[in-house]
C-alpha atoms as a PDB file:
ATOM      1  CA  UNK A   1      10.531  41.942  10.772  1.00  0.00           C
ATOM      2  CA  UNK A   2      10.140  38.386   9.233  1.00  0.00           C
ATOM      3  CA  UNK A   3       8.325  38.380   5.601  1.00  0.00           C
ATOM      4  CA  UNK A   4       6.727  35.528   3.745  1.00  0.00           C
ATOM      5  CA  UNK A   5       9.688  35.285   1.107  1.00  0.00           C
ATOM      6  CA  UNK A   6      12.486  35.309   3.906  1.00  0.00           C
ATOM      7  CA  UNK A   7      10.484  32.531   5.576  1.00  0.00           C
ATOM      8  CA  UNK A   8       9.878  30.615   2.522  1.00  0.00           C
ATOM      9  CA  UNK A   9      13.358  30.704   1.409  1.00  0.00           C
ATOM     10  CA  UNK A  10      15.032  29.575   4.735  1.00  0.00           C
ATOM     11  CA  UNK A  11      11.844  26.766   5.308  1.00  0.00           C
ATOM     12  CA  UNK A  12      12.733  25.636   1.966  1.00  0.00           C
ATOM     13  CA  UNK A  13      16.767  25.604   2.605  1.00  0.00           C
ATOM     14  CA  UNK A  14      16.012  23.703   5.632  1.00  0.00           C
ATOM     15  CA  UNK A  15      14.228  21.149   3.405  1.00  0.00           C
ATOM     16  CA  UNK A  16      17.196  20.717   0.942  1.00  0.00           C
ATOM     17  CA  UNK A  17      19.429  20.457   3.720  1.00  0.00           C
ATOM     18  CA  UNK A  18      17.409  17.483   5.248  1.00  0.00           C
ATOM     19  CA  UNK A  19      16.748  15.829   2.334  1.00  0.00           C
ATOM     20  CA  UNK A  20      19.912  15.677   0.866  1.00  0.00           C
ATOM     21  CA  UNK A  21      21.009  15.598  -2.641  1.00  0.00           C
ATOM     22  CA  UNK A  22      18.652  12.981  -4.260  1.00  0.00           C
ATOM     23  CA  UNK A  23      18.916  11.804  -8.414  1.00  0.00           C
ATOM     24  CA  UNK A  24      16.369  12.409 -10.199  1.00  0.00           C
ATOM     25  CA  UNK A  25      15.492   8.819 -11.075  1.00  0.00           C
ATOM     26  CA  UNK A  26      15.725   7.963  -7.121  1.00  0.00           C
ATOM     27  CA  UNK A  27      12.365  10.567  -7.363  1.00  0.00           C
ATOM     28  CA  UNK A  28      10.422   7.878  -8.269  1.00  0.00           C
ATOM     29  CA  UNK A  29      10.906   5.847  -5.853  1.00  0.00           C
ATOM     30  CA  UNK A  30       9.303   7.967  -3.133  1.00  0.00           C
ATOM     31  CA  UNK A  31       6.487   9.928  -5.831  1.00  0.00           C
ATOM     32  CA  UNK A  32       5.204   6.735  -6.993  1.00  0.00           C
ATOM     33  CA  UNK A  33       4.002   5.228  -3.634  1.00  0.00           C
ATOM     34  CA  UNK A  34       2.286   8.782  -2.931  1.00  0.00           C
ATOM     35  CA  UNK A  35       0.404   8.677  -6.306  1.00  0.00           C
ATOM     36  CA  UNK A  36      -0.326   5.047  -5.418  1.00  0.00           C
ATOM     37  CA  UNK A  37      -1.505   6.199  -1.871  1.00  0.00           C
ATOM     38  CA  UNK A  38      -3.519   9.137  -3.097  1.00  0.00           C
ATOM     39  CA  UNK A  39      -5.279   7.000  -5.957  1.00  0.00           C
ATOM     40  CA  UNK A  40      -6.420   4.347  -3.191  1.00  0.00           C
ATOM     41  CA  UNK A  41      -7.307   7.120  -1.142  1.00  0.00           C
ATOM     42  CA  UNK A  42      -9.552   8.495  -3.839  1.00  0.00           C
ATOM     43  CA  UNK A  43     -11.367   5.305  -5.120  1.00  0.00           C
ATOM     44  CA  UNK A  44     -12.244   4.931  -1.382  1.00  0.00           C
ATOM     45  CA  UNK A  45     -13.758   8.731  -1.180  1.00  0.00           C
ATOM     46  CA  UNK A  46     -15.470   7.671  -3.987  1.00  0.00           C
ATOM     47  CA  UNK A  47     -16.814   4.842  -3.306  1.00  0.00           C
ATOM     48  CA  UNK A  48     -17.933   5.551   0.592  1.00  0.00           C
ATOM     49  CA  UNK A  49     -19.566   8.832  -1.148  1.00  0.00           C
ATOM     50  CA  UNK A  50     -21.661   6.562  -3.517  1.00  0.00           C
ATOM     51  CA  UNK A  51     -22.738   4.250  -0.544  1.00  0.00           C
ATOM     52  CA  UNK A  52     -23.694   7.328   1.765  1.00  0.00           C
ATOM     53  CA  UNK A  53     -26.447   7.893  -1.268  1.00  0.00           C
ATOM     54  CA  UNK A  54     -27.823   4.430  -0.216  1.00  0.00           C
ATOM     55  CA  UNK A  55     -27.817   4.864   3.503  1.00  0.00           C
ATOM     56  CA  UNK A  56     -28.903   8.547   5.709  1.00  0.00           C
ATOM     57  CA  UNK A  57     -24.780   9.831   5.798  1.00  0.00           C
ATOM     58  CA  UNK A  58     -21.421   9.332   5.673  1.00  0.00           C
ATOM     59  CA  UNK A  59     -20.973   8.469   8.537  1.00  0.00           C
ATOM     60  CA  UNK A  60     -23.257   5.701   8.786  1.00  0.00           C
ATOM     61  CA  UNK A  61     -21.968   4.360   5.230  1.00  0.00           C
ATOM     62  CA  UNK A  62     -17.789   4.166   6.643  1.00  0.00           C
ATOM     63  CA  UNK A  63     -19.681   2.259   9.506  1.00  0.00           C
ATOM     64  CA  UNK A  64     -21.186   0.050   7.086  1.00  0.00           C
ATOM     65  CA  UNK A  65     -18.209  -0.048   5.239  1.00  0.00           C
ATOM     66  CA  UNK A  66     -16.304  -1.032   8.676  1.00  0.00           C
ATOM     67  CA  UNK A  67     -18.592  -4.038   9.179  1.00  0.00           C
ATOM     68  CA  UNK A  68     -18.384  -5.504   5.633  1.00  0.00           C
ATOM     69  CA  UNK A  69     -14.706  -4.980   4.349  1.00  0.00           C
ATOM     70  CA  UNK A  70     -15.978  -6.441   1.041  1.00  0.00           C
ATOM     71  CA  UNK A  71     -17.901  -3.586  -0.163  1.00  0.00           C
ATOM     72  CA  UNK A  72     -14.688  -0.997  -0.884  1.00  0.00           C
END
């Protein structure tokens, strides 16, 4: 029977395999853009969440926001 560990270890030896060896200062060059990414992703949150006070929902505000680019 499979366990969580065994399938944890070979998922993750499958990972290492794919990626390769990497340096350490190479890292950066792929964690950076995510941070980037996920920093953009939540200003955006933010500020659709602070226009959905103004209007009945959020889904009205992202079609606000759709329609007028300027506002996020």
């Amino acid at each position: 029977m499979l366990d969580i560990k065994t399938l944890e270890g070979w998922l993750w030896e499958a990972a290492c395999k794919i990626r390769g060896e990497i340096d350490a200062p190479k890292y950066k060059d792929y964690i950076l853009p995510l941070i980037f990414l996920k920093r953009l992703s939540d200003v955006y949150d933010d500020e659709v969440n602070k226009l959905a006070g103004s209007y009945e929902d959020k889904e009205e505000a992202e079609a606000f926001i759709e329609a007028d680019h300027t506002l996020v």
